[in-house]
N, C-alpha and C. Protein backbone atom coordinates (compact mmCIF):
# COMPACT_ATOMS: atom_id res chain seq x y z
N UNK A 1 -6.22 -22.68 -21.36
CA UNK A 1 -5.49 -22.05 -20.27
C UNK A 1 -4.82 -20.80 -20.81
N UNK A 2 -4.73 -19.86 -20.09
CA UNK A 2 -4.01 -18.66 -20.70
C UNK A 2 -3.39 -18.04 -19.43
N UNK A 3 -2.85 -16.96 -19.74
CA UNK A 3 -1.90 -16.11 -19.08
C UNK A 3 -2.73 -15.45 -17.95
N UNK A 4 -1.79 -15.58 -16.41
CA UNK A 4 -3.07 -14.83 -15.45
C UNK A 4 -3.55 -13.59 -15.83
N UNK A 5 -5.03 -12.95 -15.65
CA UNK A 5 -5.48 -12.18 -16.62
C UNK A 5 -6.34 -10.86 -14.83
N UNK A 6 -6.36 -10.09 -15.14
CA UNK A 6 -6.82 -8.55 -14.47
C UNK A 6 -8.11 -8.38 -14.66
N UNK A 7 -8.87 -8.93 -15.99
CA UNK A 7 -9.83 -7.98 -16.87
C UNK A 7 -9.31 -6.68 -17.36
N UNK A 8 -10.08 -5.84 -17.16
CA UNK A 8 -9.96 -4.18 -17.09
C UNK A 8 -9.45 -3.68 -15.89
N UNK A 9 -8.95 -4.26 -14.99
CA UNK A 9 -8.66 -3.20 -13.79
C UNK A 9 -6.72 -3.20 -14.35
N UNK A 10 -6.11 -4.37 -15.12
CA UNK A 10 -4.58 -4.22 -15.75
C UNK A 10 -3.80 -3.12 -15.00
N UNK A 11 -3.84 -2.53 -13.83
CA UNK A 11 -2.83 -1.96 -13.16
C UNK A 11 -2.94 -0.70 -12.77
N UNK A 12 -4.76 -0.44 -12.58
CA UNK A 12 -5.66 0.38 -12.02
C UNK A 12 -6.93 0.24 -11.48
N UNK A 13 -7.05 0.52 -10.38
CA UNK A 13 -8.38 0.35 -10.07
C UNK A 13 -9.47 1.02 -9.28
N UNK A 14 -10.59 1.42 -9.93
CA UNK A 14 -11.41 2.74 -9.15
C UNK A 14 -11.77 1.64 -7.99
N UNK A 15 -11.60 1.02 -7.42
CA UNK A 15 -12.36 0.41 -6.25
C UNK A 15 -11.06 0.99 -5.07
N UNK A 16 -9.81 0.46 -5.80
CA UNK A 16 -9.01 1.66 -4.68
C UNK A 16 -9.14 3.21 -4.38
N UNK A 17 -9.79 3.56 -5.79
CA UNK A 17 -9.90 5.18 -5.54
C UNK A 17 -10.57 5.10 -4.63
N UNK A 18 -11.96 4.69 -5.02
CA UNK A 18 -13.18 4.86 -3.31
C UNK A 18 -12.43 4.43 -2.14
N UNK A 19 -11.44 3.35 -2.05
CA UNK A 19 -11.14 3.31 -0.79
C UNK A 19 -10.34 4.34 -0.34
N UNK A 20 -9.38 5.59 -1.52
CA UNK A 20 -8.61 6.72 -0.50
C UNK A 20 -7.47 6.57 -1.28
N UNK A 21 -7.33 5.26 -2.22
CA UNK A 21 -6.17 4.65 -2.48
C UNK A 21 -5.67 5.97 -3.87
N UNK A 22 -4.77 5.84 -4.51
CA UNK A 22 -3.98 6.93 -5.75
C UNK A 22 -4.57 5.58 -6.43
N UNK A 23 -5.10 4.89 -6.66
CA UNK A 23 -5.59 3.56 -7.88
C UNK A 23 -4.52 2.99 -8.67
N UNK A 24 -3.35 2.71 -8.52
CA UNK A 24 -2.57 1.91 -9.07
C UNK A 24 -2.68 0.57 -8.47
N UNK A 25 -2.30 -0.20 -9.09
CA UNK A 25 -2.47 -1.36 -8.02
C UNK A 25 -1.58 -2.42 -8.84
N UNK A 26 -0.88 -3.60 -8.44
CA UNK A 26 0.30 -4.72 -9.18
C UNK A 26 -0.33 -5.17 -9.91
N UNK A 27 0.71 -5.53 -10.81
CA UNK A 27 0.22 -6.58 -11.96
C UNK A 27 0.97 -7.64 -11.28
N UNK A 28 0.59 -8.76 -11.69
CA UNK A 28 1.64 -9.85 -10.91
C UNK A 28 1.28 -11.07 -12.56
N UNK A 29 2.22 -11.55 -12.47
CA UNK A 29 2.66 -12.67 -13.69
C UNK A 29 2.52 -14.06 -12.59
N UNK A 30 1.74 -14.54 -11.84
CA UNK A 30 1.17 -16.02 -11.27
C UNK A 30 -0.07 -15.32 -10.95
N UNK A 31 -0.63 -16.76 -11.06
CA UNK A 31 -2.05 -17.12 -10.49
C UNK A 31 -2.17 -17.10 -8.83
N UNK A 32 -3.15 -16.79 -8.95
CA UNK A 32 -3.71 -16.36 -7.47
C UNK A 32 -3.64 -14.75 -7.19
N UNK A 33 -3.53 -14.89 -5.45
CA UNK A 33 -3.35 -13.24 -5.03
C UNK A 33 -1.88 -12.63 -5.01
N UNK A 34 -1.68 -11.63 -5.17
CA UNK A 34 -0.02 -11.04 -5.45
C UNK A 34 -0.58 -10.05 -4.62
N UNK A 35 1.09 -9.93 -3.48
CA UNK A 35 1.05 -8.39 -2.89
C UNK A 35 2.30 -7.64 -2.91
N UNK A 36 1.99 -6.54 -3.32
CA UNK A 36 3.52 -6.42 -3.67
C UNK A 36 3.93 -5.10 -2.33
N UNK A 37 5.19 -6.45 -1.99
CA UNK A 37 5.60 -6.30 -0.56
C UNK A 37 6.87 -5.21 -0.89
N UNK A 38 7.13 -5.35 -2.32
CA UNK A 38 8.81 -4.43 -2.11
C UNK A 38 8.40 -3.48 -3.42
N UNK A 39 7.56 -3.24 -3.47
CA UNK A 39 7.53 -2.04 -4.38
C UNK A 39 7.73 -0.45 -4.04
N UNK A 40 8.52 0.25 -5.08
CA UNK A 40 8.86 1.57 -4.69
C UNK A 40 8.19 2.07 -3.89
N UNK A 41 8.60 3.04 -3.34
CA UNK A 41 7.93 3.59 -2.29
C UNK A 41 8.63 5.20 -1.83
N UNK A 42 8.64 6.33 -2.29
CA UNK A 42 7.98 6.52 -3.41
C UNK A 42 8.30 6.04 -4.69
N UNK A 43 7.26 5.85 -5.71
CA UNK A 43 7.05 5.46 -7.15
C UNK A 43 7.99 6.77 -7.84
N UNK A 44 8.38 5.84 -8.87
CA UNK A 44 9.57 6.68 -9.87
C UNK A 44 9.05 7.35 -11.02
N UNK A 45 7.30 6.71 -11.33
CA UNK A 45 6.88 7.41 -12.47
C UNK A 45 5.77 8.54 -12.14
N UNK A 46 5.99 9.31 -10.98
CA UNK A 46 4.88 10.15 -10.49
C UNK A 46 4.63 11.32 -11.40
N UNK A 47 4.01 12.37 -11.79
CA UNK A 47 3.84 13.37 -12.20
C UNK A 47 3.33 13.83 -13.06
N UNK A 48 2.06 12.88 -13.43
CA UNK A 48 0.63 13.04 -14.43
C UNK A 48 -0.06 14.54 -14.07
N UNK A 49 0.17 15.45 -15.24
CA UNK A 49 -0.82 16.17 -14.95
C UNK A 49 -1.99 16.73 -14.83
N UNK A 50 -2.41 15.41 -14.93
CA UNK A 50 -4.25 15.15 -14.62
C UNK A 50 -4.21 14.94 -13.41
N UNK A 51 -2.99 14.41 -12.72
CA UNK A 51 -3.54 13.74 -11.23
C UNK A 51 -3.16 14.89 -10.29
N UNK A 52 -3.59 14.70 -9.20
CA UNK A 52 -3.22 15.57 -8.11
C UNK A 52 -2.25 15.15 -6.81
N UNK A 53 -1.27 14.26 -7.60
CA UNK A 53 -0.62 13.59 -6.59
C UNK A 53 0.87 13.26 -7.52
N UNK A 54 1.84 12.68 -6.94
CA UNK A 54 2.87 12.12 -7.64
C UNK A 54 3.55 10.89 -7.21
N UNK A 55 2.99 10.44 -6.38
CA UNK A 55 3.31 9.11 -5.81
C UNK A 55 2.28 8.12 -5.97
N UNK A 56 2.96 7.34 -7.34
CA UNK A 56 2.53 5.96 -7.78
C UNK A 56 2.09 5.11 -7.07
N UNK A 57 3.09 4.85 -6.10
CA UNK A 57 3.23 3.38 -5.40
C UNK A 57 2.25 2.56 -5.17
N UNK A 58 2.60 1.14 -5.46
CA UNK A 58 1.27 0.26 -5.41
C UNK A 58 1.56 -0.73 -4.14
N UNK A 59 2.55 -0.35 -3.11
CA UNK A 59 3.43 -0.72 -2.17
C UNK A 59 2.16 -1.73 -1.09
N UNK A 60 2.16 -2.88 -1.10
CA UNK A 60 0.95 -3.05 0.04
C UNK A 60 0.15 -3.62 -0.17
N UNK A 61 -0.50 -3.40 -1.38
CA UNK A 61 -1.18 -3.41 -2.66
C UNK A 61 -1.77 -4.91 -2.80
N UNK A 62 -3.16 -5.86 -3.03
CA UNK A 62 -3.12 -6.88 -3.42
C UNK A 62 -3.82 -7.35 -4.36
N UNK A 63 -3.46 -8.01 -5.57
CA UNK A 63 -4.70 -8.11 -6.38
C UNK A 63 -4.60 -9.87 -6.52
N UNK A 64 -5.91 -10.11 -7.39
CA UNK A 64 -5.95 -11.51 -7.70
C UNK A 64 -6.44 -11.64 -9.08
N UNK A 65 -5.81 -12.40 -9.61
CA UNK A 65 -6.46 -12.61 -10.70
C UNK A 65 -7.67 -13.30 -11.28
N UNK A 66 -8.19 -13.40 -12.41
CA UNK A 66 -10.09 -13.22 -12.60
C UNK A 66 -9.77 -14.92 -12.97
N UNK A 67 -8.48 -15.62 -13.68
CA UNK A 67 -8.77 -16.77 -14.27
C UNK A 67 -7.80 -17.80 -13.35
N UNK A 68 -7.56 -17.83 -12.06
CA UNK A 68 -6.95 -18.30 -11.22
C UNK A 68 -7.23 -20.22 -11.19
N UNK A 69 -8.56 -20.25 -11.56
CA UNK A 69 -9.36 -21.71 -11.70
C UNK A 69 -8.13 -22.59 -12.56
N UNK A 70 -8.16 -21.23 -13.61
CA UNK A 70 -6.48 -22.30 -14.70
C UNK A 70 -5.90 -22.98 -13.60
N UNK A 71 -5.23 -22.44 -13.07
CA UNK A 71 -4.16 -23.16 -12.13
C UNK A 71 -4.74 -24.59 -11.47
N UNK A 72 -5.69 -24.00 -10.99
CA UNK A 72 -6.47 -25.27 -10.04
C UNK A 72 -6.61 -26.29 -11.24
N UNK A 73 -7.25 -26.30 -12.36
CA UNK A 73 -7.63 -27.02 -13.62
C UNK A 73 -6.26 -27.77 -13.88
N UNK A 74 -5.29 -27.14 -13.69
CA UNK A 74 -3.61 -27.75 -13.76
C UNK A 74 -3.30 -28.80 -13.28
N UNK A 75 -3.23 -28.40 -11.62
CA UNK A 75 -2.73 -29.04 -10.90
C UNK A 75 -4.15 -30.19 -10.18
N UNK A 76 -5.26 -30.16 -10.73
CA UNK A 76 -5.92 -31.16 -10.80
C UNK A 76 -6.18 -32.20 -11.70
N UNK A 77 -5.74 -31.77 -12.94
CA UNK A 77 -5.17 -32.56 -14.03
C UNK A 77 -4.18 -33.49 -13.17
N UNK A 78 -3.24 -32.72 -13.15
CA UNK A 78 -1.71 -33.58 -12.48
C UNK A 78 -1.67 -34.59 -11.46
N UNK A 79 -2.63 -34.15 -10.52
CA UNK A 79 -3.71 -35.00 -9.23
C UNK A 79 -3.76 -36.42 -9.64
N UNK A 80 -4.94 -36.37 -11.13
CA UNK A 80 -5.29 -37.40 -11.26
C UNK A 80 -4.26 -38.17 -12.29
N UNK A 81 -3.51 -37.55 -13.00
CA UNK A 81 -2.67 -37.97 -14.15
C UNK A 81 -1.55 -39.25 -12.72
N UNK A 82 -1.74 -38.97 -11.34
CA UNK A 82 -0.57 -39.26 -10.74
C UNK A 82 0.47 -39.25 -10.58
């Protein structure tokens, strides 16, 4: 079992770019889907000068994590442990 895990997308993701999105997107510390409902809005770390934008925000935002099964593997342990 390990720590909920991103892969490579860790708090970016070109699948938001294609959708329109600035590609930031939450990290969230639990298993399953995270949306992050209260995030800045505008973002406080804007002003990369590679990007063409300055607003971070991942406000809305939902990701899930790749090893979520852990959890299930957990609490199905626990199921049968009674």
């Amino acid at each position: 079992i390990e720590q909920p895990a991103f892969g490579l997308r860790s708090g970016y993701s070109q699948e938001d770019v294609a959708a329109g999105g600035n590609g930031y997107v939450p990290i969230s510390l639990q298993y399953g889907e995270y949306t992050a409902e209260h995030a800045r809005d505008p973002s406080i770390a804007g002003g990369d000068p590679l990007e063409d934008f300055t607003n971070r925000t991942f406000r809305g935002k939902t990701v899930t994590t790749s090893n979520a099964t852990d959890l299930e593997m957990v609490l199905e342990a626990r199921e049968v442990m009674g």
